[in-house]
Protein backbone atom coordinates (compact mmCIF):
# COMPACT_ATOMS: atom_id res chain seq x y z
CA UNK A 1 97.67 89.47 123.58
CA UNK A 2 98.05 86.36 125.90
CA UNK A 3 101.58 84.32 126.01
CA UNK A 4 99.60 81.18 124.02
CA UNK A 5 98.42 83.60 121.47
CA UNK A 6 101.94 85.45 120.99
CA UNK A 7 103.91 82.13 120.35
CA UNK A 8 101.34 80.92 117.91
CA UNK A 9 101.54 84.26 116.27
CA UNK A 10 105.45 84.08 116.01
CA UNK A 11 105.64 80.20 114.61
CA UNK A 12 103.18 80.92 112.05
CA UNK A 13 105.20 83.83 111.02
CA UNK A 14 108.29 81.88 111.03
CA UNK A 15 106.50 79.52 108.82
CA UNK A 16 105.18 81.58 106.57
CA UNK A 17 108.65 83.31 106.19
CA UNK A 18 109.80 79.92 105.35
CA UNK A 19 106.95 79.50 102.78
CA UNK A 20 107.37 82.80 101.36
CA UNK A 21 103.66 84.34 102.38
CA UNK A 22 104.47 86.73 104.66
CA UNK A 23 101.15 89.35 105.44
CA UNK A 24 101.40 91.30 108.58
CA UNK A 25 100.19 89.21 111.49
CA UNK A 26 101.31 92.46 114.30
CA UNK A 27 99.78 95.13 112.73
CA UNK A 28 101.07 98.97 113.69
CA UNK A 29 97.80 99.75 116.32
CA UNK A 30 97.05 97.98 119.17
CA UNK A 31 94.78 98.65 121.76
CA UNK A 32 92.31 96.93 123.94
CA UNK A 33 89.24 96.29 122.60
CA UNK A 34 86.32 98.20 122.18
CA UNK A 35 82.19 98.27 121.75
CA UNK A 36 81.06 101.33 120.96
CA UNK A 37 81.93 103.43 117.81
CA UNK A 38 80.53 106.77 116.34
CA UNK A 39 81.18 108.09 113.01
CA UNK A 40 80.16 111.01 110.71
CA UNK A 41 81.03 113.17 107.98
CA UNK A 42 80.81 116.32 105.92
CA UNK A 43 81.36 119.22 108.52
CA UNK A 44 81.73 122.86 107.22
CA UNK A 45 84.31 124.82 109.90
CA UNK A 46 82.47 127.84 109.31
CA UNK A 47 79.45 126.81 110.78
CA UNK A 48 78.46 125.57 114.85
CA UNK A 49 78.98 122.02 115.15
CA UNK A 50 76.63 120.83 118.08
CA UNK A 51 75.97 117.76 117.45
CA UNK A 52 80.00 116.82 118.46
CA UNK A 53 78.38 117.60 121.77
CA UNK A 54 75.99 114.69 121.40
CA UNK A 55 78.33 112.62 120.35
CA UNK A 56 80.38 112.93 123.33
CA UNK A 57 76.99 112.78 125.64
CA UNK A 58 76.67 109.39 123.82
CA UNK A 59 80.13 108.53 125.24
CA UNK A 60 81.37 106.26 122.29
CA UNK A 61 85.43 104.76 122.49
CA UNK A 62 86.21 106.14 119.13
CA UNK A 63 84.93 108.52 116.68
CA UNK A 64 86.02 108.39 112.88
CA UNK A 65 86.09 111.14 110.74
CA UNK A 66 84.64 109.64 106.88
CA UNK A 67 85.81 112.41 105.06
CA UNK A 68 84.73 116.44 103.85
CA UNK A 69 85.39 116.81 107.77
CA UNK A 70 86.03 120.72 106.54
CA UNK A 71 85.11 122.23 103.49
CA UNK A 72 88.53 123.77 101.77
CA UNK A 73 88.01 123.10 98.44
CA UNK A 74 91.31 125.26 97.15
CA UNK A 75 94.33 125.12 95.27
CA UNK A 76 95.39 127.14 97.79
CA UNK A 77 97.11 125.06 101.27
CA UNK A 78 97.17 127.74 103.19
CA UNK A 79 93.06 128.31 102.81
CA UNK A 80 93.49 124.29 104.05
CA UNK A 81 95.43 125.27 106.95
CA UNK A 82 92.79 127.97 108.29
CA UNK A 83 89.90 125.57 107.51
CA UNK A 84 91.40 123.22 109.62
CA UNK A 85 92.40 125.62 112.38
CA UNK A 86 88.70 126.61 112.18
CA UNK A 87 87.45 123.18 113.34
CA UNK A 88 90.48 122.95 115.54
CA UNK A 89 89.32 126.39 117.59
CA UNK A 90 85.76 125.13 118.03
CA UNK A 91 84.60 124.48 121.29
CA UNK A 92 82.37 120.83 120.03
CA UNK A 93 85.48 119.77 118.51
CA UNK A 94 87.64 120.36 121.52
CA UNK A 95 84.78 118.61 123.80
CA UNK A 96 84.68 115.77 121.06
CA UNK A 97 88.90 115.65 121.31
CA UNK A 98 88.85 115.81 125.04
CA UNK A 99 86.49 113.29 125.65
CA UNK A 100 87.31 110.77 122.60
CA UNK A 101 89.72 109.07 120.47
CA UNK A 102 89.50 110.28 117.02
CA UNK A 103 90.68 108.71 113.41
CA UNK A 104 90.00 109.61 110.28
CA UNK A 105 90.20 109.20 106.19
CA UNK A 106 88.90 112.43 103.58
CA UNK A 107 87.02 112.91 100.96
CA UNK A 108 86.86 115.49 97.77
CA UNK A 109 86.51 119.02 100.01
CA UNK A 110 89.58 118.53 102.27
CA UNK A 111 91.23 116.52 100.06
CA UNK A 112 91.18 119.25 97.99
CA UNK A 113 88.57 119.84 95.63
CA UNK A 114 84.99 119.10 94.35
CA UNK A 115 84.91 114.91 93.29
CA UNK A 116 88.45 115.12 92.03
CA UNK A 117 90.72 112.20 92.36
CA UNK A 118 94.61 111.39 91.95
CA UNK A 119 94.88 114.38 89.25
CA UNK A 120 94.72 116.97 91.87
CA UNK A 121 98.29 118.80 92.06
CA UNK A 122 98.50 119.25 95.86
CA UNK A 123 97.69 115.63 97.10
CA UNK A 124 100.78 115.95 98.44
CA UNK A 125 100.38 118.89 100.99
CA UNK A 126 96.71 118.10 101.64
CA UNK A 127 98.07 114.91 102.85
CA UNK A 128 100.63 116.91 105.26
CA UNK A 129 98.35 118.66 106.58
CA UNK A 130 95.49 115.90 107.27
CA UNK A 131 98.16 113.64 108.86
CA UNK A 132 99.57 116.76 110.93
CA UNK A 133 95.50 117.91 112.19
CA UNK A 134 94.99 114.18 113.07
CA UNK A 135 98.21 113.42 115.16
CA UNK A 136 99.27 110.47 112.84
CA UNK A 137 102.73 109.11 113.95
CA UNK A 138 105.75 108.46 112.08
CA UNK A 139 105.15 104.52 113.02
CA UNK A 140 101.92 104.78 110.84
CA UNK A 141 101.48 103.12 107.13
CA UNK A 142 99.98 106.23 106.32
CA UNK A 143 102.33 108.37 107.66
CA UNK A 144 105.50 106.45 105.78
CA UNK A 145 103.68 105.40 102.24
CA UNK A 146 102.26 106.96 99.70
CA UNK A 147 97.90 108.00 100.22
CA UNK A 148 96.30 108.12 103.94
CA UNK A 149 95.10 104.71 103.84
CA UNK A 150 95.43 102.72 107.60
CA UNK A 151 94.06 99.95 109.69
CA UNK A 152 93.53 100.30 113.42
CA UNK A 153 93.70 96.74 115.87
CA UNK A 154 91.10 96.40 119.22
CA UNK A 155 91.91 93.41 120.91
CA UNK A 156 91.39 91.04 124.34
CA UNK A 157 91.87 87.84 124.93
CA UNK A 158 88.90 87.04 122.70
CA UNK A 159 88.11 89.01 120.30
CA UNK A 160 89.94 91.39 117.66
CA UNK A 161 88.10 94.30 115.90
CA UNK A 162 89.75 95.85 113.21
CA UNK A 163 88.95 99.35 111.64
CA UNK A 164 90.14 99.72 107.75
CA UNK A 165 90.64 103.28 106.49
CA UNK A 166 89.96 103.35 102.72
CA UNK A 167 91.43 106.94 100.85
CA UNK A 168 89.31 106.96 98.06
CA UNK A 169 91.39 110.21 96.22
CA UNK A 170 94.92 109.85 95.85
CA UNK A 171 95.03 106.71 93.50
CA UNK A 172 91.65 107.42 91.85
CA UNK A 173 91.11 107.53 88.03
CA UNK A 174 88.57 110.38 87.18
CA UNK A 175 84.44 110.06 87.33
CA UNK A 176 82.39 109.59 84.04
CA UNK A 177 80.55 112.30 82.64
CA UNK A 178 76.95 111.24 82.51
CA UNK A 179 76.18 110.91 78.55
CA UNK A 180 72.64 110.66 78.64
CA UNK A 181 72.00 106.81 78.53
CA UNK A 182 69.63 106.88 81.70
CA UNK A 183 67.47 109.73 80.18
CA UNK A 184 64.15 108.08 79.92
CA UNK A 185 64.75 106.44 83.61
CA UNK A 186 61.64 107.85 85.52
CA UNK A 187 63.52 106.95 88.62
CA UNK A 188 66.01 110.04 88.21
CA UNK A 189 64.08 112.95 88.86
CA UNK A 190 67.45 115.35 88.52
CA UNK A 191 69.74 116.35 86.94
CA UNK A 192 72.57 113.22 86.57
CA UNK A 193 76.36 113.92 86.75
CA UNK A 194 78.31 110.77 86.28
CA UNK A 195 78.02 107.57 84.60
CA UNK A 196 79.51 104.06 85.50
CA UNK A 197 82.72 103.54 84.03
CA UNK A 198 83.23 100.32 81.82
CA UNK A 199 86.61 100.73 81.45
CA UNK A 200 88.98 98.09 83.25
CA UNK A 201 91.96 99.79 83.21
CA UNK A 202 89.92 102.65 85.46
CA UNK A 203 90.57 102.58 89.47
CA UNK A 204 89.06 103.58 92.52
CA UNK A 205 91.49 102.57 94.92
CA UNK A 206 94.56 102.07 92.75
CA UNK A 207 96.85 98.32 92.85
CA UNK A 208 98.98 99.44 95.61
CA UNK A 209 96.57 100.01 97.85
CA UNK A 210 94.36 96.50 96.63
CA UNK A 211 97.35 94.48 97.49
CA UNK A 212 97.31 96.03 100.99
CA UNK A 213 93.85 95.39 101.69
CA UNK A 214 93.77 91.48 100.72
CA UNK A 215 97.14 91.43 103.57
CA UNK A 216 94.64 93.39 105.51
CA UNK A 217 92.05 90.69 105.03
CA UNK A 218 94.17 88.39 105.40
CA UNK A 219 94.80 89.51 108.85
CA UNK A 220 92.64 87.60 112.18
CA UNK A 221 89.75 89.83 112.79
CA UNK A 222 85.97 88.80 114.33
CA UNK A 223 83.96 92.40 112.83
CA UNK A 224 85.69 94.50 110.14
CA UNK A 225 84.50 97.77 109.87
CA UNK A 226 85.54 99.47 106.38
CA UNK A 227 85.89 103.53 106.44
CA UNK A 228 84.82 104.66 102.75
CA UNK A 229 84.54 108.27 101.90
CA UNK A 230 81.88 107.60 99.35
CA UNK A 231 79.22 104.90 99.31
CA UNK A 232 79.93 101.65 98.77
CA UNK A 233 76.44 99.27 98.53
CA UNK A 234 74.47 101.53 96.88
CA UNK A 235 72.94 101.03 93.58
CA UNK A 236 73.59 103.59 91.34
CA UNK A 237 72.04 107.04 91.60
CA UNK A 238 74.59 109.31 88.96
CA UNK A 239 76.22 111.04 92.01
CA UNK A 240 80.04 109.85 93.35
CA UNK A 241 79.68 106.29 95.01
CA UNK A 242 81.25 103.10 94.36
CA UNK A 243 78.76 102.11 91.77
CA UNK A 244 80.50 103.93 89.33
CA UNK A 245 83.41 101.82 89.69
CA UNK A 246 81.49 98.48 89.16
CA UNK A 247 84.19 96.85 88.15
CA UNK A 248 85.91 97.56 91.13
CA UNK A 249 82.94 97.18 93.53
CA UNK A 250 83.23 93.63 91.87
CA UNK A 251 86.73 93.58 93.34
CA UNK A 252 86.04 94.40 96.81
CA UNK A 253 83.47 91.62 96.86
CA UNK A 254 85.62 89.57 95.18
CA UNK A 255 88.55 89.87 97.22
CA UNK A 256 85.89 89.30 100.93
CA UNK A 257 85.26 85.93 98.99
CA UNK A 258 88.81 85.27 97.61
CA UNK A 259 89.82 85.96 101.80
CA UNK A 260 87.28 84.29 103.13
CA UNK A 261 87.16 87.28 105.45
CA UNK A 262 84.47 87.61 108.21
CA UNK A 263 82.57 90.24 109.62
CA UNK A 264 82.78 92.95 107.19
CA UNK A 265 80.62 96.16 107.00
CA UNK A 266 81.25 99.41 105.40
CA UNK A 267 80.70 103.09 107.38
CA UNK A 268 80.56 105.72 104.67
CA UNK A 269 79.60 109.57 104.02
CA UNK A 270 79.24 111.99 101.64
CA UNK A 271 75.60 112.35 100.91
CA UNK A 272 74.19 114.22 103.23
CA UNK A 273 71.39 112.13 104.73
CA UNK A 274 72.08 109.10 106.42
CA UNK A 275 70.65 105.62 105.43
CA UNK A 276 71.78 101.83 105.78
CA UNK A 277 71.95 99.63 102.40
CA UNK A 278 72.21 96.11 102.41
CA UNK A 279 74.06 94.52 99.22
CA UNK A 280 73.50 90.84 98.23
CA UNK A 281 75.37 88.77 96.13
CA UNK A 282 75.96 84.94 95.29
CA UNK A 283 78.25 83.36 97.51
CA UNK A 284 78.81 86.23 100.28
CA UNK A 285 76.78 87.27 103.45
CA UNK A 286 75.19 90.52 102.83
CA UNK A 287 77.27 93.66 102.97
CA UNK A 288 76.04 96.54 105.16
CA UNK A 289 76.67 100.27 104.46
CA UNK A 290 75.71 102.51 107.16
CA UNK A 291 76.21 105.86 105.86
CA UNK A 292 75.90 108.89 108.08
CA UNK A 293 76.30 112.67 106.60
CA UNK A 294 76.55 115.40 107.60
CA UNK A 295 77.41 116.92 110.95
CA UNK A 296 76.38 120.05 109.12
CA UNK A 297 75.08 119.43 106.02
CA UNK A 298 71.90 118.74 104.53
CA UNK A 299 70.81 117.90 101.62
CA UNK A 300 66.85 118.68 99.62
CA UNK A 301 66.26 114.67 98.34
CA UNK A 302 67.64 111.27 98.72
CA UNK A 303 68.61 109.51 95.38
CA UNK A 304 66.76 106.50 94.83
CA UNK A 305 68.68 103.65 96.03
CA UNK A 306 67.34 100.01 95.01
CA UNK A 307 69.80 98.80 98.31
CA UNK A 308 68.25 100.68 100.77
CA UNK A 309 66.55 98.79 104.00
CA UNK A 310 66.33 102.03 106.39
CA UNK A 311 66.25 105.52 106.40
CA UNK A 312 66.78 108.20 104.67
CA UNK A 313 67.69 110.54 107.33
CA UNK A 314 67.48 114.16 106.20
CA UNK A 315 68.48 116.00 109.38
CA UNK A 316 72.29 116.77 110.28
CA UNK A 317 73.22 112.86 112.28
CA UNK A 318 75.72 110.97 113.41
CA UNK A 319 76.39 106.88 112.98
CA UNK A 320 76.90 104.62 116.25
CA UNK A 321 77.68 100.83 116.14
CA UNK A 322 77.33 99.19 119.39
CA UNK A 323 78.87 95.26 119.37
CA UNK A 324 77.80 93.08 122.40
CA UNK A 325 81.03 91.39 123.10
CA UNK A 326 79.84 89.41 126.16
CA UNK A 327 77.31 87.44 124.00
CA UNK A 328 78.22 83.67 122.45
CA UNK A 329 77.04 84.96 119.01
CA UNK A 330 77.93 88.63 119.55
CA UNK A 331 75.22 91.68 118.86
CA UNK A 332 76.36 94.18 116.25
CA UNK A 333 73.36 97.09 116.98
CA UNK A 334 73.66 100.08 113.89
CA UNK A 335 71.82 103.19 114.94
CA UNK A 336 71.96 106.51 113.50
CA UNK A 337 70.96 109.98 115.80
CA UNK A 338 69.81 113.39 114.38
CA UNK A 339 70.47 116.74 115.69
CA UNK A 340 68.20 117.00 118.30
CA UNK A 341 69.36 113.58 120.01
CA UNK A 342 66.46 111.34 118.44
CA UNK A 343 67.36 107.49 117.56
CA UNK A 344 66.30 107.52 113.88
CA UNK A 345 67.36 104.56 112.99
CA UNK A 346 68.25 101.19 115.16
CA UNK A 347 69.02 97.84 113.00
CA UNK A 348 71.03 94.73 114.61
CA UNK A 349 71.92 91.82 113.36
CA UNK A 350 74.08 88.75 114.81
CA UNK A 351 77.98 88.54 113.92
CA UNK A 352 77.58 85.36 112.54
CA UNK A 353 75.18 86.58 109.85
CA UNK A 354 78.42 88.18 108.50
CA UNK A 355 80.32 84.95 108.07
CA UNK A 356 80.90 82.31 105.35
CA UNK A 357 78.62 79.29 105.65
CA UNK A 358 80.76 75.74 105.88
């Protein structure tokens, strides 16, 4: 951060003080700022991992970890520990920890079990030993407060790209059972397991961690990349994903517009297959989901999914956004990469087709 930039920083902060808005204009992670970023999910430890190697061959500046990133599922923490020492002993992983800054947020199998949310007894230890694995520090949000929720800063001179880590299990009420009302849907082929919940008083990412993300929002950022566990722009399909939350998919959208915050677009995991979505509503740019799962996983079908502009990608992948910094109207490329080093998937778009129109 230039001298200019600093002192503006501090009077605003004095004057917001004054005002009584404070939101957190010097956020915990700094760093300078980067282009490149690869992402992936849903990694069993008892199986080889190779495409970490291609990741690394790909040379991205950060990797993030979108959850199941081992496979526990146990009331047992000690069963977490050796599932985590498992993927800690591999040789990919070391290569991929050598060779490149990692970050991550969970999902259901090492938070702790199958699709289970803020009910499971052991949050509490899972969280130990996710922020122990992943070298959080004690200056971290997620480290000192309650859930493993984060943001991560890149900045120069210019530009400021900010990461938001969503933890989509410690505050979350539980899923739905599916009661039958989509049974003469010809679109759902299988057998369904949850059903969108119309009750208000239901949450996905519980009100503590809402009013963080509007401060988050808040915050001066040109591209906003959003870390959810499960998918986010996705129409419904009767599997976990934000769309059965609507109410608080409503929310999120809600609070981009209520910000005015630019440049947001959603990495997620989970399914295993990889896709990008594309979610359009009144008043808001589109909303891209990029989802790429697994690193070991595989899955027989992909759900049908009304938002879907590219893929599906059934092999094992792994995400990569690439942002062109040096352009006036910068380049944000998505392209997703199967096992065998392919480019299955390439999609850019301009940043400034991710802003509010004046």
């Amino acid at each position: 951060m230039n001298k200019e930039s600093f002192q503006n920083k501090f009077w605003l902060t004095v004057l917001m003080i004054h005002m009584g808005l404070i939101i957190n204009l010097f956020p915990q992670h700094h760093s300078g700022l980067i282009s490149t970023i690869a992402f992936g999910s849903c990694s069993d430890e008892d199986k080889d991992q190779p495409i970490l190697n291609l990741i690394v061959k790909h040379n991205p500046d950060l990797f993030i970890y979108l959850g199941d990133n081992v496979y526990a599922d146990t009331k047992d923490t000690n069963e977490l520990k050796k599932a985590y020492n498992k993927l800690a002993s591999k040789t990919e992983f070391k290569n991929l920890k050598q060779n490149t800054r990692i970050i991550a947020t969970w999902d259901d199998h090492d938070y702790g079990w199958n699709d289970i949310g803020k009910h499971y007894e052991l949050k509490n230890d899972s969280k130990k030993i996710f922020l122990d694995f992943f070298n959080i520090t004690e200056s971290s949000r997620a480290y000192s407060g309650e859930g493993i929720y984060d943001s991560y800063y890149f900045s120069d001179d210019k530009h400021t790209l900010q990461i938001i880590l969503l933890d989509e299990r410690t505050f979350r009420s539980d899923l739905k059972k599916y009661n039958g009302e989509f049974k003469d849907d010809e679109r759902f082929f299988y057998q369904l397991d949850y059903t969108p919940h119309t009750e208000k008083d239901s949450t996905l990412l519980g009100e503590e961690q809402w009013q963080w993300l509007e401060k988050e929002l808040l915050n001066p950022a040109d591209i906003r990349i959003i870390a959810s566990g499960t998918q986010f722009a996705i129409s419904y399909n009767g599997y976990e994903a934000w769309a059965n939350f609507p109410h608080e998919q409503k929310r999120m959208l809600d609070l981009i517009k209520k910000t005015k915050a630019n440049g947001v677009l959603f990495i997620s995991g989970d399914v295993h297959y990889a896709e990008i979505s594309r979610l359009e509503v009144g008043n808001l740019y589109p909303i891209y989901d990029i989802t790429s799962s697994g690193i070991t996983q595989t899955w027989l079908f992909a759900t049908p999914n009304d938002n879907r502009i590219e893929g599906p990608v059934m092999d094992n992948n792994f995400g990569l956004i690439t942002v062109n910094w040096d352009e006036i109207d910068p380049e944000i490329k998505m392209e997703l990469w199967d096992i065998r080093d392919n480019q299955r998937i390439e999609y850019s778009i301009k940043l400034s087709e991710l802003s509010f129109k004046e």
